[in-house]
N, C-alpha and C. Protein backbone atom coordinates (compact mmCIF):
# COMPACT_ATOMS: atom_id res chain seq x y z
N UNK A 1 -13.70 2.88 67.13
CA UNK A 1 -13.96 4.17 66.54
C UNK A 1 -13.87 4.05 65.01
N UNK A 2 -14.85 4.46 64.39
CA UNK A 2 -14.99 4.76 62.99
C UNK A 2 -13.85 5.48 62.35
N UNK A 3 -13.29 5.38 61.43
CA UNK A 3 -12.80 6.57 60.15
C UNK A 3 -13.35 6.36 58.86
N UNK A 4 -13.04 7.66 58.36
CA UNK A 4 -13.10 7.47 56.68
C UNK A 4 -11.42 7.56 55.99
N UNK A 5 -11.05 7.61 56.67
CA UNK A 5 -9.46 7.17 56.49
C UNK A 5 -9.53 6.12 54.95
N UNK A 6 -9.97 5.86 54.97
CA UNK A 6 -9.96 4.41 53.72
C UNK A 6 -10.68 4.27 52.37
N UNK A 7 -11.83 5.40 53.30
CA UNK A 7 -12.73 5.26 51.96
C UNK A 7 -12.27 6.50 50.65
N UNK A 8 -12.92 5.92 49.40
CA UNK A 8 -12.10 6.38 48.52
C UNK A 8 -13.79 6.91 47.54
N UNK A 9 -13.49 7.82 47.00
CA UNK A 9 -14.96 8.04 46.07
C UNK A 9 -15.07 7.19 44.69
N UNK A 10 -15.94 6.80 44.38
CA UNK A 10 -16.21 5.65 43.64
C UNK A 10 -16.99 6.50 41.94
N UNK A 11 -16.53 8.04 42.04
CA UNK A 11 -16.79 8.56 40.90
C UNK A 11 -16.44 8.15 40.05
N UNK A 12 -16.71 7.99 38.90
CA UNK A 12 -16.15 7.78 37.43
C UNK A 12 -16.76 7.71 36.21
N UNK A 13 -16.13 8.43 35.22
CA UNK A 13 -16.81 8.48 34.07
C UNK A 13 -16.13 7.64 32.82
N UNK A 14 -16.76 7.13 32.12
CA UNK A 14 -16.22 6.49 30.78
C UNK A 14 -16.99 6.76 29.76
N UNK A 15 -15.70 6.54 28.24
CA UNK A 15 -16.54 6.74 27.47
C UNK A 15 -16.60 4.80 26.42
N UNK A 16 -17.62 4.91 26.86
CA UNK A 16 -18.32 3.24 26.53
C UNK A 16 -18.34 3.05 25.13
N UNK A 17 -18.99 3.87 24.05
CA UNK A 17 -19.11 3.30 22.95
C UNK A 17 -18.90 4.99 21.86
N UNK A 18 -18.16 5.04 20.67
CA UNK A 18 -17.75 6.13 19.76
C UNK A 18 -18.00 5.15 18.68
N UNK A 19 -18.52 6.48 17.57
CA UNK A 19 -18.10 5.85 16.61
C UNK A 19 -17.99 6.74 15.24
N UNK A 20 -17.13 7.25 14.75
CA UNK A 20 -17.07 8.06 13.68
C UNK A 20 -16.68 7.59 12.47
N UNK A 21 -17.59 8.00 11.35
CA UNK A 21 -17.84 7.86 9.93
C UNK A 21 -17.97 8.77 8.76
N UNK A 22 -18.06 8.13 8.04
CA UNK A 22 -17.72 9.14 6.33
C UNK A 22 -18.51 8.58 5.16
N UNK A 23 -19.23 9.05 4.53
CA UNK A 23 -19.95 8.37 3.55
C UNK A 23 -19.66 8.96 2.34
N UNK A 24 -19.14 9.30 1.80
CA UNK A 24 -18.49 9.55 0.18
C UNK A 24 -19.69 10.16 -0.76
N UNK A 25 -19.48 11.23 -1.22
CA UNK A 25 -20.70 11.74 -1.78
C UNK A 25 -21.20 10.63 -2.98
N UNK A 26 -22.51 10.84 -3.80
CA UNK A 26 -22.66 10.02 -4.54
C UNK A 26 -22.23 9.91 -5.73
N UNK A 27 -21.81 11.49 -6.40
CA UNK A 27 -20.69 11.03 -7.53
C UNK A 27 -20.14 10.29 -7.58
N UNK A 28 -18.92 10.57 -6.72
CA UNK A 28 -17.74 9.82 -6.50
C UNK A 28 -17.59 8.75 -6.21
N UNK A 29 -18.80 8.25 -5.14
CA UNK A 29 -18.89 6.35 -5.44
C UNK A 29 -19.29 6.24 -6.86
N UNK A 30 -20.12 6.68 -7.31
CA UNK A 30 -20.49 6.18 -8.50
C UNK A 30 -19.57 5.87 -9.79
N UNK A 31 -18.26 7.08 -9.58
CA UNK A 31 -17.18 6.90 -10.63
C UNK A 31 -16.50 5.99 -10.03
N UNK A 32 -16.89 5.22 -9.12
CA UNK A 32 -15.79 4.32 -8.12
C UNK A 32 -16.43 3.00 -8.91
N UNK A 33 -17.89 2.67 -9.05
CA UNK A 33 -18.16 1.47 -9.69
C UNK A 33 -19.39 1.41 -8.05
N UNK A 34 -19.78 2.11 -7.38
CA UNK A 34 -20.45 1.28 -6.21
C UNK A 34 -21.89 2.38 -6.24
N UNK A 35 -23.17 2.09 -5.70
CA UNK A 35 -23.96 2.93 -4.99
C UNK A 35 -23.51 3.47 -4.20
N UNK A 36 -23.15 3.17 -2.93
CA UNK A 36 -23.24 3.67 -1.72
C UNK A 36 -21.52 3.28 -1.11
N UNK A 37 -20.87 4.05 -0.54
CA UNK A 37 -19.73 3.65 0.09
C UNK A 37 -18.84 4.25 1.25
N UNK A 38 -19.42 4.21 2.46
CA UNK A 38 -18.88 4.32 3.84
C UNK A 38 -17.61 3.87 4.27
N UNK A 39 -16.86 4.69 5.19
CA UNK A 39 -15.64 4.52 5.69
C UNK A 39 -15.87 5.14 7.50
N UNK A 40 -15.51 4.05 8.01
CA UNK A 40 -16.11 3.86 9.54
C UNK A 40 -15.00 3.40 10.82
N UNK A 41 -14.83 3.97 11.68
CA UNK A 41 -14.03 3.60 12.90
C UNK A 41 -14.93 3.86 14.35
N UNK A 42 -14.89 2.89 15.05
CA UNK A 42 -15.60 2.42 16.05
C UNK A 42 -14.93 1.62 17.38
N UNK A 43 -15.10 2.50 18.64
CA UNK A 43 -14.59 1.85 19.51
C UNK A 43 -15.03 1.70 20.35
N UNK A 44 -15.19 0.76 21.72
CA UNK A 44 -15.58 0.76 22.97
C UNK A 44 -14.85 0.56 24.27
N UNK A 45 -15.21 1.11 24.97
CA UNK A 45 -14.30 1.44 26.35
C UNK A 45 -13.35 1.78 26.13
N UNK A 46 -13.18 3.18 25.33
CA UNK A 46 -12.02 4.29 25.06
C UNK A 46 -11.40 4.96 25.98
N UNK A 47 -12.04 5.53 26.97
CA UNK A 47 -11.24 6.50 28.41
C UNK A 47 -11.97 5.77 29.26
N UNK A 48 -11.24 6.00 30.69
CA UNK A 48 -11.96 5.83 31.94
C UNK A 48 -10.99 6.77 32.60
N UNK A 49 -11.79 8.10 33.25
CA UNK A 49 -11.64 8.78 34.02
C UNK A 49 -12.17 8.80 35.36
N UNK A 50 -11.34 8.52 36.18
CA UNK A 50 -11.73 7.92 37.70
C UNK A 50 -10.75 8.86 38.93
N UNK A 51 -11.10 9.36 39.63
CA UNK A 51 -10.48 10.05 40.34
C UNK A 51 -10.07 9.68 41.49
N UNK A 52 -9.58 8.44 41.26
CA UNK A 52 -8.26 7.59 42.32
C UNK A 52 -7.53 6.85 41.24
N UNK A 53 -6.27 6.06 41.81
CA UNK A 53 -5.52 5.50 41.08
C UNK A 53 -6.01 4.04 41.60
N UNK A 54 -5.20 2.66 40.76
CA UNK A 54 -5.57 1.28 40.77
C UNK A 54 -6.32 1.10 39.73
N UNK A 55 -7.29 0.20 40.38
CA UNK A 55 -7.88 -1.05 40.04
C UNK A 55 -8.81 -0.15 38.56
N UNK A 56 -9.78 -0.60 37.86
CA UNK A 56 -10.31 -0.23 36.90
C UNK A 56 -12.20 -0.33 37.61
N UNK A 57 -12.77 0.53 37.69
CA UNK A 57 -14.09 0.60 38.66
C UNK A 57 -14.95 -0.86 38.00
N UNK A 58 -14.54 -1.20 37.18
CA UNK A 58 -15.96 -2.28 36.50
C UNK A 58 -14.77 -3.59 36.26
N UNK A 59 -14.02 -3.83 36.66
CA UNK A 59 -13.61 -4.90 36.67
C UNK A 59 -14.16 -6.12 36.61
N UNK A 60 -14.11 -7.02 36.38
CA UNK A 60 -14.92 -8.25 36.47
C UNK A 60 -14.85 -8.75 37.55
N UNK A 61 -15.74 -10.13 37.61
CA UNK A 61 -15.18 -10.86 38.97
C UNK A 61 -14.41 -11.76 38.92
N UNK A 62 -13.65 -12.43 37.78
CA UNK A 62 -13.04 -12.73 38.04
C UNK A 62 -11.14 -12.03 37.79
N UNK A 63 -11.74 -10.72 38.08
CA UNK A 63 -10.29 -10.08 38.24
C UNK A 63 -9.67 -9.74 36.89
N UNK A 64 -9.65 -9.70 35.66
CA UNK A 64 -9.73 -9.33 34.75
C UNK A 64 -10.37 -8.05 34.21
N UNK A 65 -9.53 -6.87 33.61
CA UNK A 65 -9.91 -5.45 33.05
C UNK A 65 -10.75 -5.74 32.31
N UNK A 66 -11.29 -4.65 32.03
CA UNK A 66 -12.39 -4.78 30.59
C UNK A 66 -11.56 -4.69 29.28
N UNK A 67 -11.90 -4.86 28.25
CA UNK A 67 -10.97 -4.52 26.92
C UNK A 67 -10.91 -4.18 26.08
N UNK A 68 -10.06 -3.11 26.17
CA UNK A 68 -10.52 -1.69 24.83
C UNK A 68 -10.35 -2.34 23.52
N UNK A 69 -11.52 -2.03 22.60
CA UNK A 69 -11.76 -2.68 21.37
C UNK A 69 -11.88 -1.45 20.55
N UNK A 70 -10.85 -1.51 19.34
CA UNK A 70 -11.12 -0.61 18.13
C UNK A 70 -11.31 -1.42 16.76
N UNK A 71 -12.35 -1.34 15.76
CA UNK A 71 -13.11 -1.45 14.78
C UNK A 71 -12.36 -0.59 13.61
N UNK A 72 -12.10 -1.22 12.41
CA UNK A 72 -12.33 -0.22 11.00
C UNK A 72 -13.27 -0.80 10.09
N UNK A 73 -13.54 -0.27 9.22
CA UNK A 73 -14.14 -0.86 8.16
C UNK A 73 -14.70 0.24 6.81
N UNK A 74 -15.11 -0.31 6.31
CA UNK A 74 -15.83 -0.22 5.16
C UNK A 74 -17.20 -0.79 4.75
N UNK A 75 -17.59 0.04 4.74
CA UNK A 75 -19.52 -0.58 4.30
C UNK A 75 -19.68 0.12 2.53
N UNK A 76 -19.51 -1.08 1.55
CA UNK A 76 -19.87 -0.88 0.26
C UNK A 76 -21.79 -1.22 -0.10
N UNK A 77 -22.13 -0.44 -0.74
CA UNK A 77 -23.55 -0.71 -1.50
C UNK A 77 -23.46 -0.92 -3.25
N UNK A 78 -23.43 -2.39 -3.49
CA UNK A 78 -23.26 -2.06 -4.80
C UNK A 78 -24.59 -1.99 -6.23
């Protein structure tokens, strides 16, 4: 005899790739010494919302999580 006793829903949402920035008006780089001058933070695989507990839905195969990566930086134009 069959059940669903086991089975589990395989919903899930993530958020894969963000990235928020600032670019400095052009006065103000300009009294800085630069053209252009950005200030930037960037991340990937930030949440995973999954509606069971465990394992991580995209796991690899060889058993290993995925891995949350955060970015800063600075982008100058001179």
């Amino acid at each position: 005899m069959f059940s669903s006793f086991y089975l589990k829903s395989g919903d899930y949402v993530r958020i894969k790739n963000a990235e928020v920035g600032y670019t400095l008006p052009y006065w103000l780089s300009k009294k800085m010494g630069f053209s252009n001058l950005r200030v930037f933070v960037n991340g990937e695989n930030l949440y995973t919302l999954a509606g069971y507990g465990g394992y991580d839905p995209e796991v690899t195969p060889d058993g290993y999580p995925i891995q949350r990566v955060i970015n800063a930086g600075i982008s100058v134009k001179l």
